[in-house]
PDB file of N, CA and C in Angstrom:
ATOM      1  N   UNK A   1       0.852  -1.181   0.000  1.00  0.00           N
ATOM      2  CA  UNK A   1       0.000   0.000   0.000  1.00  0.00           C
ATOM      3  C   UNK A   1       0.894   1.239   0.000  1.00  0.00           C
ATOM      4  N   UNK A   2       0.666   1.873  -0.577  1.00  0.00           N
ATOM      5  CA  UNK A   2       1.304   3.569  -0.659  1.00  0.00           C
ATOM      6  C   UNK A   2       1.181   4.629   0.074  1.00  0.00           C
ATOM      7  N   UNK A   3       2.090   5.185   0.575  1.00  0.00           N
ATOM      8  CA  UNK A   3       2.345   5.659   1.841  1.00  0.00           C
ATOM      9  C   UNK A   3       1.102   6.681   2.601  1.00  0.00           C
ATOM     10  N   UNK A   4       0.802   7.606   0.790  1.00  0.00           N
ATOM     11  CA  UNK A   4      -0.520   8.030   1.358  1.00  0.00           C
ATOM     12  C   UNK A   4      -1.630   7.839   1.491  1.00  0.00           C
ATOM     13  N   UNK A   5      -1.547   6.487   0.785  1.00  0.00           N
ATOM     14  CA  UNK A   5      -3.438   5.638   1.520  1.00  0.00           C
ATOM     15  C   UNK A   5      -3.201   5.431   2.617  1.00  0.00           C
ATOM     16  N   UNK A   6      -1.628   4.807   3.150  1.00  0.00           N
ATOM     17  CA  UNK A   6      -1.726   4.245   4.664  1.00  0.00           C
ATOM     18  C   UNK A   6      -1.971   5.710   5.629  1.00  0.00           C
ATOM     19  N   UNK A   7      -1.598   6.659   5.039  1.00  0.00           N
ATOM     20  CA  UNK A   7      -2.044   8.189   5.459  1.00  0.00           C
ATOM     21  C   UNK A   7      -3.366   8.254   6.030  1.00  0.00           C
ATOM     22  N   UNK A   8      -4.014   7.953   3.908  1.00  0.00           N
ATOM     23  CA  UNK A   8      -5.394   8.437   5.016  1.00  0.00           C
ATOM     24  C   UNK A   8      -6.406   7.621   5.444  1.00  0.00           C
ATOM     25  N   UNK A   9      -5.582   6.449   5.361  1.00  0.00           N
ATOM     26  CA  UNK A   9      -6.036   5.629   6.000  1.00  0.00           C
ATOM     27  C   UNK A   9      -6.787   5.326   8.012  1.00  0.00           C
ATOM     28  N   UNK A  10      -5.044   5.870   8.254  1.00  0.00           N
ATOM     29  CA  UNK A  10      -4.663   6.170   9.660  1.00  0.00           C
ATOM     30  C   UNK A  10      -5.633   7.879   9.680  1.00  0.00           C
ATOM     31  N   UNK A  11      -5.494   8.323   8.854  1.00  0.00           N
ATOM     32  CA  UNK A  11      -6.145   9.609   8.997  1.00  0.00           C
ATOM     33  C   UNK A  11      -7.805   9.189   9.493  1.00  0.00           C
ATOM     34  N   UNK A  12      -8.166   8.807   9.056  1.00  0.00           N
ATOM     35  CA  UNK A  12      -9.536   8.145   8.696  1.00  0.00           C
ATOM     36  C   UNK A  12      -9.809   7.342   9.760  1.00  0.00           C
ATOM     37  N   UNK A  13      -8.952   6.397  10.517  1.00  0.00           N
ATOM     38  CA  UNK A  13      -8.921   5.744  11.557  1.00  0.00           C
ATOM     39  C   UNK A  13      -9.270   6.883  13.160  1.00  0.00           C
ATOM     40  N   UNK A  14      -8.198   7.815  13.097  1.00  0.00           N
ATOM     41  CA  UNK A  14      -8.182   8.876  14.176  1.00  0.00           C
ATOM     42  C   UNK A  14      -9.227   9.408  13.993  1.00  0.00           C
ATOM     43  N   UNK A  15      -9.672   9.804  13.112  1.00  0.00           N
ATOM     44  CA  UNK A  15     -11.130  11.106  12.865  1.00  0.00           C
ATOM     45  C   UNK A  15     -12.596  10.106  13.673  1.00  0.00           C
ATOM     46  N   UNK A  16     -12.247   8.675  12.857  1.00  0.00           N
ATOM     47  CA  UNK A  16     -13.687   7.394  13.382  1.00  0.00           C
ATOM     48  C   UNK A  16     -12.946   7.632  15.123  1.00  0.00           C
ATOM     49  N   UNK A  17     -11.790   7.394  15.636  1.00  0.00           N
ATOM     50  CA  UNK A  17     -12.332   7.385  17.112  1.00  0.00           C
ATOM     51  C   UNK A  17     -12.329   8.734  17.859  1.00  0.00           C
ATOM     52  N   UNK A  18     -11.674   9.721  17.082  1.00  0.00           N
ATOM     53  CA  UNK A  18     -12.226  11.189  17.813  1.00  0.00           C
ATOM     54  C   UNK A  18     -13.671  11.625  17.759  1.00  0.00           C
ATOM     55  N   UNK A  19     -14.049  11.037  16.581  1.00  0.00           N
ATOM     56  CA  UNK A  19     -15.826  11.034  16.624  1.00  0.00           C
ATOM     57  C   UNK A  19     -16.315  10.274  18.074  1.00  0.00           C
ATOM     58  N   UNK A  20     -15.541   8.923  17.864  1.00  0.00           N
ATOM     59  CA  UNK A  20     -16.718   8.466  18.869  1.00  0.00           C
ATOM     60  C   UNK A  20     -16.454   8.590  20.656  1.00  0.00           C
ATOM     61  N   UNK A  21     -14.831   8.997  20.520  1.00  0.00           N
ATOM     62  CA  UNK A  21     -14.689   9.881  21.568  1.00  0.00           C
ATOM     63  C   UNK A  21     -15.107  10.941  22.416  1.00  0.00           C
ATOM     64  N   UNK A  22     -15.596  12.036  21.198  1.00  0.00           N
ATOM     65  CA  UNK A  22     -16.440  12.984  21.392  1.00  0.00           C
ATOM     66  C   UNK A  22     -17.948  12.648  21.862  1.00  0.00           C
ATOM     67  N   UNK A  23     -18.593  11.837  21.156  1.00  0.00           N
ATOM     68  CA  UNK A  23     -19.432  11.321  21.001  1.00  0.00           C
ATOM     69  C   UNK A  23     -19.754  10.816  23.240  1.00  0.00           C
ATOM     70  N   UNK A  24     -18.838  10.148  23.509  1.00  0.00           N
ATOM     71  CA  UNK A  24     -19.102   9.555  24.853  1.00  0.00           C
ATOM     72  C   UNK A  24     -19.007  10.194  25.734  1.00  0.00           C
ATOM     73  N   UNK A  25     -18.666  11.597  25.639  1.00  0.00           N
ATOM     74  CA  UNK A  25     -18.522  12.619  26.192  1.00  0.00           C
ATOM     75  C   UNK A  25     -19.517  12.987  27.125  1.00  0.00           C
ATOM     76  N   UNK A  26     -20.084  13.700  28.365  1.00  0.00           N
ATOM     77  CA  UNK A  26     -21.125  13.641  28.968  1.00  0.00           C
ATOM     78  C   UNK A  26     -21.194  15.557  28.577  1.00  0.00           C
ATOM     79  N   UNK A  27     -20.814  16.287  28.391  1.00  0.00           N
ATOM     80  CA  UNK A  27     -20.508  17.115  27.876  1.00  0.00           C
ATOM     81  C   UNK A  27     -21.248  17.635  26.650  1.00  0.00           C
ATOM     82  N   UNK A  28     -22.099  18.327  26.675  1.00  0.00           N
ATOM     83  CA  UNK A  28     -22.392  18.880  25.255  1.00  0.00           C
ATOM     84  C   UNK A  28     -21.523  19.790  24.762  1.00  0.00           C
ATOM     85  N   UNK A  29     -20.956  19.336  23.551  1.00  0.00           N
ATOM     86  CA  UNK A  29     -19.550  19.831  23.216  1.00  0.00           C
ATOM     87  C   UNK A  29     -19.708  19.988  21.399  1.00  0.00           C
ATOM     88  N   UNK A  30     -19.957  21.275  21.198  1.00  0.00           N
ATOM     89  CA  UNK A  30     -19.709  21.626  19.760  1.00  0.00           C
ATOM     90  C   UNK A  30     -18.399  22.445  18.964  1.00  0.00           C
ATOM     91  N   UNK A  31     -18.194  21.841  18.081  1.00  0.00           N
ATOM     92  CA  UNK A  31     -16.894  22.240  17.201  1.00  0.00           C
ATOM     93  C   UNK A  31     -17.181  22.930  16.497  1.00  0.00           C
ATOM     94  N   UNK A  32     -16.791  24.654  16.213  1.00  0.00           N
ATOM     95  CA  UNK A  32     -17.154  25.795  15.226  1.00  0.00           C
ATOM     96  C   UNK A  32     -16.120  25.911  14.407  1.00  0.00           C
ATOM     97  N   UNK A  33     -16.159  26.396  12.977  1.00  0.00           N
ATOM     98  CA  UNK A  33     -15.259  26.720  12.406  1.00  0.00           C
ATOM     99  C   UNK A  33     -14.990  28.246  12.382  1.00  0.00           C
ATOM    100  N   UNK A  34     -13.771  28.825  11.734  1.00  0.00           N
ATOM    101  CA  UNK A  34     -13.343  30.190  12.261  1.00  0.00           C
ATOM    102  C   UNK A  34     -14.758  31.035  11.355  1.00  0.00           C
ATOM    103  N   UNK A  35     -15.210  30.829  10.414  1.00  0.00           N
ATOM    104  CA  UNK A  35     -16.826  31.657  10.352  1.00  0.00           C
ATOM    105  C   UNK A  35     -18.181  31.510  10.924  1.00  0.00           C
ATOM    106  N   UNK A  36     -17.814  30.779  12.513  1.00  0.00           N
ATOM    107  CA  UNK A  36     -18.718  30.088  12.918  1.00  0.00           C
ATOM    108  C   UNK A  36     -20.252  29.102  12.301  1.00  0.00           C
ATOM    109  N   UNK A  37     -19.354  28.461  11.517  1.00  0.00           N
ATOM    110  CA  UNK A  37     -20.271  27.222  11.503  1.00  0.00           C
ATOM    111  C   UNK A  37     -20.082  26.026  12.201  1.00  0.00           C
ATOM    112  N   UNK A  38     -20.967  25.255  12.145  1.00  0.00           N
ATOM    113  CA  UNK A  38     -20.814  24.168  13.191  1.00  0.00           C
ATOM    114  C   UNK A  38     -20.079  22.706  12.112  1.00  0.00           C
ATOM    115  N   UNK A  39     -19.100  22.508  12.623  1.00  0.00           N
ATOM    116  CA  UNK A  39     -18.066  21.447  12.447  1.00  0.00           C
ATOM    117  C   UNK A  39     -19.174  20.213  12.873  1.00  0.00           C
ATOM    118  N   UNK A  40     -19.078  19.887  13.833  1.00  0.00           N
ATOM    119  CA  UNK A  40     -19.414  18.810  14.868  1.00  0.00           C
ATOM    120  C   UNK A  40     -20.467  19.116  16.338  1.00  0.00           C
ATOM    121  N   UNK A  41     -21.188  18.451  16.416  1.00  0.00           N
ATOM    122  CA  UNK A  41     -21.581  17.986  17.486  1.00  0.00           C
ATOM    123  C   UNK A  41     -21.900  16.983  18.155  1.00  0.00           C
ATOM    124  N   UNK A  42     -21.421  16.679  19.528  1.00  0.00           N
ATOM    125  CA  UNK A  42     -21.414  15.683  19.915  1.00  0.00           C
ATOM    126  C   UNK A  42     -22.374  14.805  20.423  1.00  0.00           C
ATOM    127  N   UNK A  43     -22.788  13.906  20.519  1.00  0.00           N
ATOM    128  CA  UNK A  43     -24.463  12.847  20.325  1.00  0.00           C
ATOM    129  C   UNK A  43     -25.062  13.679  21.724  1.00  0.00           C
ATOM    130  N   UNK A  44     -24.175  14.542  23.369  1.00  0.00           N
ATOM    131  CA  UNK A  44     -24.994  14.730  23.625  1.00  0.00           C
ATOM    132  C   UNK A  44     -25.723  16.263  23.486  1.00  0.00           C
ATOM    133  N   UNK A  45     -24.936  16.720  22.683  1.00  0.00           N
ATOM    134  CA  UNK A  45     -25.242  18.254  22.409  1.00  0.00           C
ATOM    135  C   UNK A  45     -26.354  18.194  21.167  1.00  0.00           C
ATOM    136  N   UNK A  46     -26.754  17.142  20.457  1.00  0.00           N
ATOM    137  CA  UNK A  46     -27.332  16.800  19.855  1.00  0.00           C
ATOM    138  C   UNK A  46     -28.663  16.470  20.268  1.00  0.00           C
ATOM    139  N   UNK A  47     -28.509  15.736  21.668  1.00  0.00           N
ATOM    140  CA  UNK A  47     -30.156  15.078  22.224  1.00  0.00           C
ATOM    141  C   UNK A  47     -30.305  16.757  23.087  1.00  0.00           C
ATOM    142  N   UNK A  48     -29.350  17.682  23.527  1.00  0.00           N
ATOM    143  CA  UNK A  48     -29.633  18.577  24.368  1.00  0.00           C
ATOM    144  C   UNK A  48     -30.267  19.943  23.604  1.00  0.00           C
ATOM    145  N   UNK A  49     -30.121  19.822  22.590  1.00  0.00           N
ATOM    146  CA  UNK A  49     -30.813  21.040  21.705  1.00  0.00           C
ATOM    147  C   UNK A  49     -31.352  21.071  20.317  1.00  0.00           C
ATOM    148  N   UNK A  50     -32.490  19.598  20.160  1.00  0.00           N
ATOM    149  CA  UNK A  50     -32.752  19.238  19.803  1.00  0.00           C
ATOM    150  C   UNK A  50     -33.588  20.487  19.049  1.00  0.00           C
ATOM    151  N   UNK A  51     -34.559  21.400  19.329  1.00  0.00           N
ATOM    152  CA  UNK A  51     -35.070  22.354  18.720  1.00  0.00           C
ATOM    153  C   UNK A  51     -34.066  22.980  17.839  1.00  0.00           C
ATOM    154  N   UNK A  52     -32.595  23.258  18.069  1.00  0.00           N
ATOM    155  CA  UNK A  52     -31.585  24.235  16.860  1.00  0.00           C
ATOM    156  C   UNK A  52     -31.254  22.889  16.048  1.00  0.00           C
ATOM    157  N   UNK A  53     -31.908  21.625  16.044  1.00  0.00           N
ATOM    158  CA  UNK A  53     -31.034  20.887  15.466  1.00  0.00           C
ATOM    159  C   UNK A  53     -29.503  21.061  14.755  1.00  0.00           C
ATOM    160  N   UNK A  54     -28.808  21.139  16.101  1.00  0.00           N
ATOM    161  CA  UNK A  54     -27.215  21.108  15.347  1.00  0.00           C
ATOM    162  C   UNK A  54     -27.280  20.402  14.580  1.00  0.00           C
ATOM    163  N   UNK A  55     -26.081  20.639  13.750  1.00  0.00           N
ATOM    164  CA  UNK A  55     -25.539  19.728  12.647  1.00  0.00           C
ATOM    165  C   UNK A  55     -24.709  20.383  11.705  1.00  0.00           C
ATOM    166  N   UNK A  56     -23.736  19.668  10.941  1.00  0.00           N
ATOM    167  CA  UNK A  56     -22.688  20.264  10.262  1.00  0.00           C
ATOM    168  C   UNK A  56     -23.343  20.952   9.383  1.00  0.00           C
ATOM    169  N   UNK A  57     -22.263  22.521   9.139  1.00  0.00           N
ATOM    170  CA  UNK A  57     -22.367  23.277   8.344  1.00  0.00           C
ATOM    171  C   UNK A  57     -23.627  24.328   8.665  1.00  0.00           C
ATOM    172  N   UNK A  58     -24.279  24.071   9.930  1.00  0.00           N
ATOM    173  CA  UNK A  58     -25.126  24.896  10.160  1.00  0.00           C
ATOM    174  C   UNK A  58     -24.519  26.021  10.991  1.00  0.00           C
ATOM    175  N   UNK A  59     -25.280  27.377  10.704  1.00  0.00           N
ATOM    176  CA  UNK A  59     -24.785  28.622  11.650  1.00  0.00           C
ATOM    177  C   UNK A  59     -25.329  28.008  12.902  1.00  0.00           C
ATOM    178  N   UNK A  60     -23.778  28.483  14.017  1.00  0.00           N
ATOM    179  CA  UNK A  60     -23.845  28.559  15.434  1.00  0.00           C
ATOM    180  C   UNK A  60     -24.660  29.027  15.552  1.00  0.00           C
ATOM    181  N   UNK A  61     -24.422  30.544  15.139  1.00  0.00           N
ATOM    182  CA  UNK A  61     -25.437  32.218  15.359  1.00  0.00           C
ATOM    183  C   UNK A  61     -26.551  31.403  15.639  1.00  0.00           C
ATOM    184  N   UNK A  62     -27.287  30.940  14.428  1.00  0.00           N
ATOM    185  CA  UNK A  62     -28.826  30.718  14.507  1.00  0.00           C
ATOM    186  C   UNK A  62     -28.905  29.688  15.009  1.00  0.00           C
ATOM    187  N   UNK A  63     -28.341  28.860  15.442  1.00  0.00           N
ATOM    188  CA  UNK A  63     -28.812  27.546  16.140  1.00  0.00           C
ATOM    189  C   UNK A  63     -29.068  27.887  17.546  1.00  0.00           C
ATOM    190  N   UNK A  64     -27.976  28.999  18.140  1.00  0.00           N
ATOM    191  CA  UNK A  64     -28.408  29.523  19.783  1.00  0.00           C
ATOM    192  C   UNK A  64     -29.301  30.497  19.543  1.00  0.00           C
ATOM    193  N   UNK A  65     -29.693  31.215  18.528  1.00  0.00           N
ATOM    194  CA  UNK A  65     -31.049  32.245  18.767  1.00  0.00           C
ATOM    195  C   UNK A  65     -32.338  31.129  18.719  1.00  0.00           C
ATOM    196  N   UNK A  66     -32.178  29.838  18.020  1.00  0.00           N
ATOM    197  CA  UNK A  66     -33.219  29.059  18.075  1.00  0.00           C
ATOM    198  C   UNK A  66     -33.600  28.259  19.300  1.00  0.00           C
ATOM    199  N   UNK A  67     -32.296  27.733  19.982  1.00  0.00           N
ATOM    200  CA  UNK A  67     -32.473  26.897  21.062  1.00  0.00           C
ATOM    201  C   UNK A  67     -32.476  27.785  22.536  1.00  0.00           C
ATOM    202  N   UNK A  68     -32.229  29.155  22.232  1.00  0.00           N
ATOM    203  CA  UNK A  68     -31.858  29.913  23.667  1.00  0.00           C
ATOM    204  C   UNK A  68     -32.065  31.204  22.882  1.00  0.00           C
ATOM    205  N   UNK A  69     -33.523  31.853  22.651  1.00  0.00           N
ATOM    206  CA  UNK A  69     -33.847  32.750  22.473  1.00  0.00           C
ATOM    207  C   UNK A  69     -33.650  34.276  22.559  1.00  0.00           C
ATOM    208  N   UNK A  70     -33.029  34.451  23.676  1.00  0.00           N
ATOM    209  CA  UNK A  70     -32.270  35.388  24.916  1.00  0.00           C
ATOM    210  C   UNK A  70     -31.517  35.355  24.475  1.00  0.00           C
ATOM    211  N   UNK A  71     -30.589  34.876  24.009  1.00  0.00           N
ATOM    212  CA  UNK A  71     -29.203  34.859  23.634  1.00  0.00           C
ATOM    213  C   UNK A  71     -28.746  35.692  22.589  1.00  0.00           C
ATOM    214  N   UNK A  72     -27.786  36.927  22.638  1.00  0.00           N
ATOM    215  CA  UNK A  72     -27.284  38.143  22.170  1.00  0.00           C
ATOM    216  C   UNK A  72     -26.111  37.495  21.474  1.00  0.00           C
ATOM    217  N   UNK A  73     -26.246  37.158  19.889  1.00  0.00           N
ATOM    218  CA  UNK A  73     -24.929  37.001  19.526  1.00  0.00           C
ATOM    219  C   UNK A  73     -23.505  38.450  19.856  1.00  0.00           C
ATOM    220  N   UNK A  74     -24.358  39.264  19.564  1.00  0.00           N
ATOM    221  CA  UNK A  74     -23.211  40.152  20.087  1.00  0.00           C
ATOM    222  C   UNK A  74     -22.311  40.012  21.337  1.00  0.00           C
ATOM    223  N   UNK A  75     -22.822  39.343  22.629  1.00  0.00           N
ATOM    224  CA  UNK A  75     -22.753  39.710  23.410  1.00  0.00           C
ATOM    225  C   UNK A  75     -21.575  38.339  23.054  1.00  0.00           C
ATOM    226  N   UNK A  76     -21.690  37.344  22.757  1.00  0.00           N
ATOM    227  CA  UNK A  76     -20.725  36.138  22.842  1.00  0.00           C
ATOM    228  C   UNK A  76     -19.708  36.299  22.048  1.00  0.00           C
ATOM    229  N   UNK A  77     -19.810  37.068  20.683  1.00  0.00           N
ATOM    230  CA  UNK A  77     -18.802  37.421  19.603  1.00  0.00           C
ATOM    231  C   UNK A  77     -17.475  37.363  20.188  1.00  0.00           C
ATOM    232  N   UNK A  78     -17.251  38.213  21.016  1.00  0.00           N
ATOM    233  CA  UNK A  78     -15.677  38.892  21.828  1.00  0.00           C
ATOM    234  C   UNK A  78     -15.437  37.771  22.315  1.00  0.00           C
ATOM    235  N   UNK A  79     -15.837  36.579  22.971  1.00  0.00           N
ATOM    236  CA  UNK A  79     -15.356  35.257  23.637  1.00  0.00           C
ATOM    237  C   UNK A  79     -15.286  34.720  22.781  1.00  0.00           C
ATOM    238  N   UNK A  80     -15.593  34.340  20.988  1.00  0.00           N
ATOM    239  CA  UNK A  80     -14.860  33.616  20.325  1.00  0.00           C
ATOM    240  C   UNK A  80     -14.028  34.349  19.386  1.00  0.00           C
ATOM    241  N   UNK A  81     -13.890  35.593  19.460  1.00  0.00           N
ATOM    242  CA  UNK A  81     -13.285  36.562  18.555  1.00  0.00           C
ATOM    243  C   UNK A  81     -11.968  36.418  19.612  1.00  0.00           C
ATOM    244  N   UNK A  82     -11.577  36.349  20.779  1.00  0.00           N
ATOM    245  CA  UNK A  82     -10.407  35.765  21.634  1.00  0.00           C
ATOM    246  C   UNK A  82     -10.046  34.630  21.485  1.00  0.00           C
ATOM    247  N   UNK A  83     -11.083  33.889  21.367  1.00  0.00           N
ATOM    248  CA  UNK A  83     -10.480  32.070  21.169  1.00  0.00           C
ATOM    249  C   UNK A  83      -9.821  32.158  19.657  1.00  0.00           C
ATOM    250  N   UNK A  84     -10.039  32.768  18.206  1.00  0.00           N
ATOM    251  CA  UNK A  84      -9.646  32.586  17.544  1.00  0.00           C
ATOM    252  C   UNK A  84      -8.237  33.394  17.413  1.00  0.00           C
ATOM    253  N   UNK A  85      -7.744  34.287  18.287  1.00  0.00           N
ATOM    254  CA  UNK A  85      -6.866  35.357  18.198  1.00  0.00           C
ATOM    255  C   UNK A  85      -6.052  34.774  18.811  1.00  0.00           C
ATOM    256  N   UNK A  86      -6.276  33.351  19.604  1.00  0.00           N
ATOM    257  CA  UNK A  86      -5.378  33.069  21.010  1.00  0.00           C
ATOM    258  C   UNK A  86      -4.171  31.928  19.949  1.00  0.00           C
ATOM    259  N   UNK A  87      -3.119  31.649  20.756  1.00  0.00           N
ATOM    260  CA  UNK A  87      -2.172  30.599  19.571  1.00  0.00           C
ATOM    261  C   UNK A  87      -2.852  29.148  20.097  1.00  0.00           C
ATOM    262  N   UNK A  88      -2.791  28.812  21.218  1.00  0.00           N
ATOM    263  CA  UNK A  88      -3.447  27.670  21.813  1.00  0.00           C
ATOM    264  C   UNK A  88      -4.828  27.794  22.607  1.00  0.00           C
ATOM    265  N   UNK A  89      -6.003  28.192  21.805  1.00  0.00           N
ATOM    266  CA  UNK A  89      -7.308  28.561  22.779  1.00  0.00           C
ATOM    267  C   UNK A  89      -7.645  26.742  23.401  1.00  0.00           C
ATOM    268  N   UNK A  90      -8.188  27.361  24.576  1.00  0.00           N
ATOM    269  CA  UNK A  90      -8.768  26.309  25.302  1.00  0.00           C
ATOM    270  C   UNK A  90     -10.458  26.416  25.353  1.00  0.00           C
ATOM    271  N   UNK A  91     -11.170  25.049  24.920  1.00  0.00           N
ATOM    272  CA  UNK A  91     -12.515  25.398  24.725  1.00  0.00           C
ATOM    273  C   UNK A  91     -13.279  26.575  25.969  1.00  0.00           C
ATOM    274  N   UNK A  92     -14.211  27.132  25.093  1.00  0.00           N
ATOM    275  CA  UNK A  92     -14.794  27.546  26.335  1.00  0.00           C
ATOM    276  C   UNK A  92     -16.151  27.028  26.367  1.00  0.00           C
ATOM    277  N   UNK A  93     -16.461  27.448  28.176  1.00  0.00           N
ATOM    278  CA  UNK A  93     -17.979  26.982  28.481  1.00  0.00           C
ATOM    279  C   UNK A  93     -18.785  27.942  28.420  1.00  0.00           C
ATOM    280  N   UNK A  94     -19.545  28.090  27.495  1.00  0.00           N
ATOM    281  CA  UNK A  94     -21.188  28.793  27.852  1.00  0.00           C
ATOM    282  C   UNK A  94     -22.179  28.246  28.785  1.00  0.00           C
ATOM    283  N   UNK A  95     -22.858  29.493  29.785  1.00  0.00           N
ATOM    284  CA  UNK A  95     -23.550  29.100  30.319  1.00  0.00           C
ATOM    285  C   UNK A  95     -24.835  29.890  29.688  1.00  0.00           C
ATOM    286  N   UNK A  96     -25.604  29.099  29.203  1.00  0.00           N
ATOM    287  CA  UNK A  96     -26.871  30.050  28.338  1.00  0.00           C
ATOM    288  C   UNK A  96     -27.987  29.518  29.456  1.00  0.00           C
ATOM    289  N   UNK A  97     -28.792  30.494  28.962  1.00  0.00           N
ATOM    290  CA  UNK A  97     -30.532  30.361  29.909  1.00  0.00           C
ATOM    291  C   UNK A  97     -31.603  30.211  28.778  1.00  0.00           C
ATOM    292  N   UNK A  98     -32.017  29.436  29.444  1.00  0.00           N
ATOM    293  CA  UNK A  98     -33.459  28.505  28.609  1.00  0.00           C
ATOM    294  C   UNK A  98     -34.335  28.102  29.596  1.00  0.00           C
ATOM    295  N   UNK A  99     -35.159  28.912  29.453  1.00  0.00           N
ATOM    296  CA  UNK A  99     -36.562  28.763  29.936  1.00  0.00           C
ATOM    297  C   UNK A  99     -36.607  29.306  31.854  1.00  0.00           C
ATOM    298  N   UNK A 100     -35.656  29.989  32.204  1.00  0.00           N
ATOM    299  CA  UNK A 100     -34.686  30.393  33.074  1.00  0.00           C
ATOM    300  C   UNK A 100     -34.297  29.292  34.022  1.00  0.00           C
ATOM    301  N   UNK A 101     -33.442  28.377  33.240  1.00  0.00           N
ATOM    302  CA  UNK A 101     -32.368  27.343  33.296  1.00  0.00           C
ATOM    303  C   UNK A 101     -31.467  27.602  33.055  1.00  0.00           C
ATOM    304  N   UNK A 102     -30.184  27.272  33.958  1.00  0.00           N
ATOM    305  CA  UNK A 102     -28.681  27.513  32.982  1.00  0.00           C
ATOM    306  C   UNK A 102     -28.534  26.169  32.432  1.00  0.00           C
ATOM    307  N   UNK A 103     -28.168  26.221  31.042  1.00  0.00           N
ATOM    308  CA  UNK A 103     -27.747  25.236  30.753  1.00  0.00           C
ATOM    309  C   UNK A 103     -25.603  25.719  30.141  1.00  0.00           C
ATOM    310  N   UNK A 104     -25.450  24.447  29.909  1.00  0.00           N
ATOM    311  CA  UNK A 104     -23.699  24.587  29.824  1.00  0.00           C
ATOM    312  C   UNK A 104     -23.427  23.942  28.213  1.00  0.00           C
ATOM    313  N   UNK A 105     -22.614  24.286  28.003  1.00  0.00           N
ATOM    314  CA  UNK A 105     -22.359  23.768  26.428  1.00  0.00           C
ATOM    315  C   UNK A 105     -20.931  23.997  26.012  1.00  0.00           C
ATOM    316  N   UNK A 106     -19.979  23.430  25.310  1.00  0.00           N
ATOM    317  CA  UNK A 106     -18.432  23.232  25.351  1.00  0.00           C
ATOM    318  C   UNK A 106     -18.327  23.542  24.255  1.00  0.00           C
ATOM    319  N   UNK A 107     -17.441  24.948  23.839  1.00  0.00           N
ATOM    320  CA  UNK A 107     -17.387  24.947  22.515  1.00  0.00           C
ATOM    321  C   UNK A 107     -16.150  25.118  21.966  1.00  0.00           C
ATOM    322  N   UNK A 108     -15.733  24.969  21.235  1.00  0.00           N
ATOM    323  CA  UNK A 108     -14.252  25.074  20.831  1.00  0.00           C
ATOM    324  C   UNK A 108     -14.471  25.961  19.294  1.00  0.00           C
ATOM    325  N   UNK A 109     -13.563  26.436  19.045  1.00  0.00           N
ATOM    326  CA  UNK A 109     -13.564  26.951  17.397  1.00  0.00           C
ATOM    327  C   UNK A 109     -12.024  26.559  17.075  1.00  0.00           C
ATOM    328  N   UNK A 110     -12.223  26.294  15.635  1.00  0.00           N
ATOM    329  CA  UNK A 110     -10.908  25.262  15.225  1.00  0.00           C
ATOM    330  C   UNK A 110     -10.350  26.523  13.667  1.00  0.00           C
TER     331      UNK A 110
END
């Protein structure tokens, strides 16, 4: 086999268990890209905001004005407008309100 199938092969291998890594996570934990769209979400950020139905390639923006109404994109901008400015950002946690609940959600931007 040739060096770069065994590439993406192994490539392909890591991505199937960082999925399902993510995936077992107790954590609702979504992956944004630097124009905030949604990369990934993880099976339980998936059962937890079931109304924005995450899912790839969908806007963050509108998935939290759908699932957390209240929620001021402006007001969150500057906390990922730092994560993307940072050399090594560390995810951050939102604490959003729904239905006046806090709920928590893990987000990273890549």
């Amino acid at each position: 086999m040739p060096q770069s199938s065994r590439e993406a092969l192994n490539e392909s291998q890591i991505t199937k268990s960082l999925r399902r890594f993510l995936d077992g996570q107790s954590d609702a934990t979504v992956l944004v890209t630097r124009d905030y769209q949604i990369l990934y979400a993880n099976a339980e950020a998936r059962v937890r905001f079931p109304r924005a139905n995450v899912m790839r390639e969908r806007s963050f923006e509108k998935c939290l004005a759908i699932e957390f109404p209240g929620t001021v994109w402006a007001d969150l901008k500057p906390t990922f407008d730092a994560m993307l400015e940072a050399d090594d950002a560390e995810p951050v946690i939102l604490m959003l309100n729904r239905e006046g609940r806090q709920i928590q959600m893990r987000v990273t931007v890549l």
